[in-house]
Protein backbone atom coordinates (compact mmCIF):
# COMPACT_ATOMS: atom_id res chain seq x y z
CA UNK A 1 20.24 -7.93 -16.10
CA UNK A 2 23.08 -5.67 -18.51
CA UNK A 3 21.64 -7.42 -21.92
CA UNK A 4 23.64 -4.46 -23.55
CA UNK A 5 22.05 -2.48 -26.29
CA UNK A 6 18.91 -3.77 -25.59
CA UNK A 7 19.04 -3.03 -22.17
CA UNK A 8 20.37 0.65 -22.80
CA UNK A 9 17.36 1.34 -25.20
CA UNK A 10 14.95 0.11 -22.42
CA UNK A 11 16.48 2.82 -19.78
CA UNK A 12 16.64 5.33 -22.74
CA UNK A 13 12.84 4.80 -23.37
CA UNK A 14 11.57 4.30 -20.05
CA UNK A 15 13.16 7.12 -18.32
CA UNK A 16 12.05 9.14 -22.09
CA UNK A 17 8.33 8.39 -21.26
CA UNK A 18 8.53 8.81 -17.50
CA UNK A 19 10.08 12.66 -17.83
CA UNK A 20 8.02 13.07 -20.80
CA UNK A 21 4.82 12.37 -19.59
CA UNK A 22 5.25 13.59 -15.78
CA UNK A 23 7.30 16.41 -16.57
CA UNK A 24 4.16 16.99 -19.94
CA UNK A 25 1.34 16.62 -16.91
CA UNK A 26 3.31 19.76 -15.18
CA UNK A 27 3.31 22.02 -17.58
CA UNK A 28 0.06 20.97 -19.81
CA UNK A 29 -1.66 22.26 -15.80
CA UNK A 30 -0.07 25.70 -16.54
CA UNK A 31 -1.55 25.45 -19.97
CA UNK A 32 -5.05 24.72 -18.91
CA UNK A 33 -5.02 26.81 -15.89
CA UNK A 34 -5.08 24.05 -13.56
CA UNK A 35 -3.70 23.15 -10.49
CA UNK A 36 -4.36 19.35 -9.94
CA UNK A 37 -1.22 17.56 -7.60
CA UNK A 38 -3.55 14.51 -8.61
CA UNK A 39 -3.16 14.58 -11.92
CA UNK A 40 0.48 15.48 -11.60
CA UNK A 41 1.06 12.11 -9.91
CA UNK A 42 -1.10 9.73 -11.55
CA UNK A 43 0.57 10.78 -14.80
CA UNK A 44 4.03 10.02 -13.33
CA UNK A 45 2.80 6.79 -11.38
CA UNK A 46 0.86 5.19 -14.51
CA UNK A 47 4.30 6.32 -17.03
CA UNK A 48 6.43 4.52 -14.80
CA UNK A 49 4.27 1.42 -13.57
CA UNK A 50 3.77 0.84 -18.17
CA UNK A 51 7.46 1.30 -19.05
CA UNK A 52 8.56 -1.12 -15.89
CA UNK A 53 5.67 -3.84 -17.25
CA UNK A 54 6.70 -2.91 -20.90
CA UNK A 55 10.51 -3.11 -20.68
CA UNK A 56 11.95 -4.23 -17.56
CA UNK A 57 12.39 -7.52 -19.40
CA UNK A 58 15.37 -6.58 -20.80
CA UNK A 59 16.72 -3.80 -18.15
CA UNK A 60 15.43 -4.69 -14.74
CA UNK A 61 13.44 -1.53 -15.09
CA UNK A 62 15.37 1.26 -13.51
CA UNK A 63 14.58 4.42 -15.49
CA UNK A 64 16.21 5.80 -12.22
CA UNK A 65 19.71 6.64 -11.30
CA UNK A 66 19.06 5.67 -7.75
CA UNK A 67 17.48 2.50 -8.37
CA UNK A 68 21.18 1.79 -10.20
CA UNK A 69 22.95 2.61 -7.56
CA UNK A 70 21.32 0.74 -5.30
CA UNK A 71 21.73 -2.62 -7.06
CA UNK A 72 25.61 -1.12 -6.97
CA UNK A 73 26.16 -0.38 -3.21
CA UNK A 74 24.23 -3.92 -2.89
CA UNK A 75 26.91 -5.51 -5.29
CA UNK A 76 24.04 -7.06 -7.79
CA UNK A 77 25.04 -4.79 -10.61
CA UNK A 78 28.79 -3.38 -11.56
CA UNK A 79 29.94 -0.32 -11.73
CA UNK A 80 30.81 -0.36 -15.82
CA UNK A 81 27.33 -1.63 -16.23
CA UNK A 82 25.76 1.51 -14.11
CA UNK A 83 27.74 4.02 -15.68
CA UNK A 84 26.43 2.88 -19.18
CA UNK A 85 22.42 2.48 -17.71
CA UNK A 86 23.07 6.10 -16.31
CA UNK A 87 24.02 7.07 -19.18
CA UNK A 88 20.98 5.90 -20.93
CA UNK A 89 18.82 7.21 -18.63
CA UNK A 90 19.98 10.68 -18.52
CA UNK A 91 20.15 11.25 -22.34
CA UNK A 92 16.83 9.70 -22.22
CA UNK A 93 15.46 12.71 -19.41
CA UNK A 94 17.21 15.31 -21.66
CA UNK A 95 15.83 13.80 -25.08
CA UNK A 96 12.57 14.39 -23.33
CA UNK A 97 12.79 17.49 -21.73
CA UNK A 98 13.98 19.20 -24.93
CA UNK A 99 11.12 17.57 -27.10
CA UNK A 100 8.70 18.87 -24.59
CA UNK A 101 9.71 22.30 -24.59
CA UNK A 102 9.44 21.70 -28.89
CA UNK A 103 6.14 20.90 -28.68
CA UNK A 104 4.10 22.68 -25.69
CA UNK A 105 2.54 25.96 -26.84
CA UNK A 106 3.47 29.36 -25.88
CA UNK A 107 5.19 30.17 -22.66
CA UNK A 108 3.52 27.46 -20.17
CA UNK A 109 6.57 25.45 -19.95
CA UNK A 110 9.08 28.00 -19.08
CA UNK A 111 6.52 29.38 -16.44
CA UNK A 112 6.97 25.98 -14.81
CA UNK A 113 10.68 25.94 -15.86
CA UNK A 114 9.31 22.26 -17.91
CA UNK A 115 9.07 20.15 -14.41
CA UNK A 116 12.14 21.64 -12.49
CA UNK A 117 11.76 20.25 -9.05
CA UNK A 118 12.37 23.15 -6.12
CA UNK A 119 11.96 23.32 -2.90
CA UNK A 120 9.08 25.12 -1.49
CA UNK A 121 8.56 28.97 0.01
CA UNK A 122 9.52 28.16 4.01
CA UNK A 123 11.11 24.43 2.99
CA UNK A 124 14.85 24.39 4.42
CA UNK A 125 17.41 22.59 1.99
CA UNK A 126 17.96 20.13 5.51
CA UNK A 127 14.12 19.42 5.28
CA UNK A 128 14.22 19.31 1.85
CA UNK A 129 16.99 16.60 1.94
CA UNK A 130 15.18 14.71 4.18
CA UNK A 131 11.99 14.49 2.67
CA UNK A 132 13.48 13.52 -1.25
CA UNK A 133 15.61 11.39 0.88
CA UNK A 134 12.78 9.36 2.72
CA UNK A 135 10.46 9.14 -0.55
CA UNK A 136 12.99 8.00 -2.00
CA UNK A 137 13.39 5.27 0.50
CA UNK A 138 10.01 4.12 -0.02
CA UNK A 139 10.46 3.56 -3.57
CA UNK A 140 13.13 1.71 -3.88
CA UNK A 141 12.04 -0.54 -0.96
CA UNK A 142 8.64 -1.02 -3.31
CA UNK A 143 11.60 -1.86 -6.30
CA UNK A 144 13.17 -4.76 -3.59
CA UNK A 145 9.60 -6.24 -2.90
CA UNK A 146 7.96 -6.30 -6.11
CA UNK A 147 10.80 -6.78 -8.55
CA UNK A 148 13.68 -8.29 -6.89
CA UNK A 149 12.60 -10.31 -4.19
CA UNK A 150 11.40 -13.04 -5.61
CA UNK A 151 8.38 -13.96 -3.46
CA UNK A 152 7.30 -10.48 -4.12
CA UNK A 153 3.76 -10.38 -5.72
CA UNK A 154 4.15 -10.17 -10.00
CA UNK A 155 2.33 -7.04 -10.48
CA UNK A 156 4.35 -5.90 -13.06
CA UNK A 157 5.62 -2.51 -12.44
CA UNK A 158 2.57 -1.11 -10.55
CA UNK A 159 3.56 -1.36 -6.81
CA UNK A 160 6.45 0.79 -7.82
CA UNK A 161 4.38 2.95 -9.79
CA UNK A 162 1.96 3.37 -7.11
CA UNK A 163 4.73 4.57 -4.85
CA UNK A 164 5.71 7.19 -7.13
CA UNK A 165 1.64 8.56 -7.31
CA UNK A 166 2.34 8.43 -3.27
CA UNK A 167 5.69 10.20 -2.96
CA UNK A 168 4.23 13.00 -5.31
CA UNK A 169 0.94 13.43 -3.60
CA UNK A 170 2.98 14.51 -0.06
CA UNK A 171 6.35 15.56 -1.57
CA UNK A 172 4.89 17.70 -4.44
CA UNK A 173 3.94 20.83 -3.16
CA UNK A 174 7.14 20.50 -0.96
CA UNK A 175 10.17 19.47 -3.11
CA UNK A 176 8.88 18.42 -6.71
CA UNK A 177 8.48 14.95 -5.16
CA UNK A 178 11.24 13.97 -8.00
CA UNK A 179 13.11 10.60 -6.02
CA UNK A 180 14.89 10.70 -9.67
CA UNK A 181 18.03 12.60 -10.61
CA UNK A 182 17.82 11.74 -14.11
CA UNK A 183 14.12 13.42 -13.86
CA UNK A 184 15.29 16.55 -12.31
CA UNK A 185 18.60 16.78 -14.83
CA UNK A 186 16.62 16.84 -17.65
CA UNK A 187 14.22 19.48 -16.88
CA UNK A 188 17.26 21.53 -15.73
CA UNK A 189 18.98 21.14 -18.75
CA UNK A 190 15.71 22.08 -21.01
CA UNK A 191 15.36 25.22 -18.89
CA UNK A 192 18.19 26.52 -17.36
CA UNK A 193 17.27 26.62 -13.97
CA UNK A 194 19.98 24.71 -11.41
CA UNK A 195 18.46 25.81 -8.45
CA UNK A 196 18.91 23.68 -5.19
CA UNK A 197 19.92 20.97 -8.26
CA UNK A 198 22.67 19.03 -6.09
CA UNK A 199 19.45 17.89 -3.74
CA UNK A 200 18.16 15.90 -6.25
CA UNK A 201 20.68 13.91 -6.50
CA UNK A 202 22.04 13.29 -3.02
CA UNK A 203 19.04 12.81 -1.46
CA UNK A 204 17.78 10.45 -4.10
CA UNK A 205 20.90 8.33 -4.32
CA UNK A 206 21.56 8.08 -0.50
CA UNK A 207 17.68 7.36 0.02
CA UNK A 208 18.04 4.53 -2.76
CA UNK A 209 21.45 3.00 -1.52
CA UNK A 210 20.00 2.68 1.98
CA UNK A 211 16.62 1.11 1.03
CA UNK A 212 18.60 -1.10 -1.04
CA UNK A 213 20.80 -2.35 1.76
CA UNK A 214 18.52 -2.32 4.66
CA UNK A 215 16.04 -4.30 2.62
CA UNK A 216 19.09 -6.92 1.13
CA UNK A 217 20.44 -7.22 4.73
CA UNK A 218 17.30 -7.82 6.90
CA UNK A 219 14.34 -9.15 4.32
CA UNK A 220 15.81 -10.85 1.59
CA UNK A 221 15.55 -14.35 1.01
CA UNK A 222 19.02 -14.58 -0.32
């Protein structure tokens, strides 16, 4: 899977696009007045579904710190080889977070902080955990079946892709719907806004290390 450069370049680009283009879809409804959780997650689904079918050739496909660490904790990637595909995937968040807030107009994108996930008015940081946690779950478990299992159906990267459109349609209005650390660091770091950050990342990685297990453990072939 680790192809080196080339496989750091793929996680650079594909998480790039992915934040770009969901994170874009956020703020470019602030620009034209809109309010469409549709739109929001069809941009993020269709991004990440492209870039897996694109590059996960030559990277597996993460684009997704908890996707890594769930090939970790399931002892199908090393640890050296994480670190440098988080790496990549975070720089590639940030690159895109900061060339979105270059290019959007005006003050849409700090109105919308340029994608921050939060939690919700009335949405407890327990609930909130839970529900990044559980979407989270779901995605990865759509990673296992359609990219790693190998009588999984070749669809390329749009059963995962699909599962992203789903987790934002419910987790949206609720938490950001992010399931990505690397997606919520990079909007923080474009905006300055930490708030409730440190959910986006446990809930995402615990959510992906237990899909990855439960899934290796009771449905894999191997």
């Amino acid at each position: 899977m680790d192809q080196g450069p080339k496989s750091y370049w793929a996680e650079f680009l594909g998480t790039f696009a992915l934040c770009f283009i969901g994170q874009g879809s956020i703020v470019m409804q602030q620009v034209t007045g809109g309010n469409n959780l549709l739109v929001i997650a069809v941009a993020h689904g269709l991004a990440l579904a492209t870039m897996i079918s694109a590059l996960g050739v030559w990277s597996g496909g993460h684009f997704n710190p908890a996707v890594t660490f769930g090939f970790v904790v399931t002892r199908r990637m090393s640890m050296t080889s994480a670190i440098t595909y988080w790496v990549s995937q975070l720089a590639g968040a940030i690159a895109a977070s900061f060339l979105l807030r270059a290019v959007v107009p005006g003050e849409a994108g700090e109105l919308v902080h340029f994608g921050v996930p939060m939690l919700a008015a009335g949405v407890s940081v327990t609930q909130g955990l839970l529900i990044e946690f559980v979407l989270t779950f779901f995605l990865i478990t759509a990673v296992w079946g359609t990219a790693v299992d190998e009588r999984g159906p070749r669809i390329g990267g749009f059963g995962i892709g699909l599962t992203l459109c789903m987790g934002i349609l419910l987790g949206g209005p609720l938490t950001g719907g992010a399931m990505n650390p690397a997606r919520a660091f990079g909007a923080a770091c474009a905006s300055g806004v930490w708030t409730g950050h440190w959910i986006y990342w446990v809930a995402p990685m615990l959510g992906g290390a237990a899909a990855a297990r439960i899934y290796k453990s009771m449905l894999s072939s191997r």
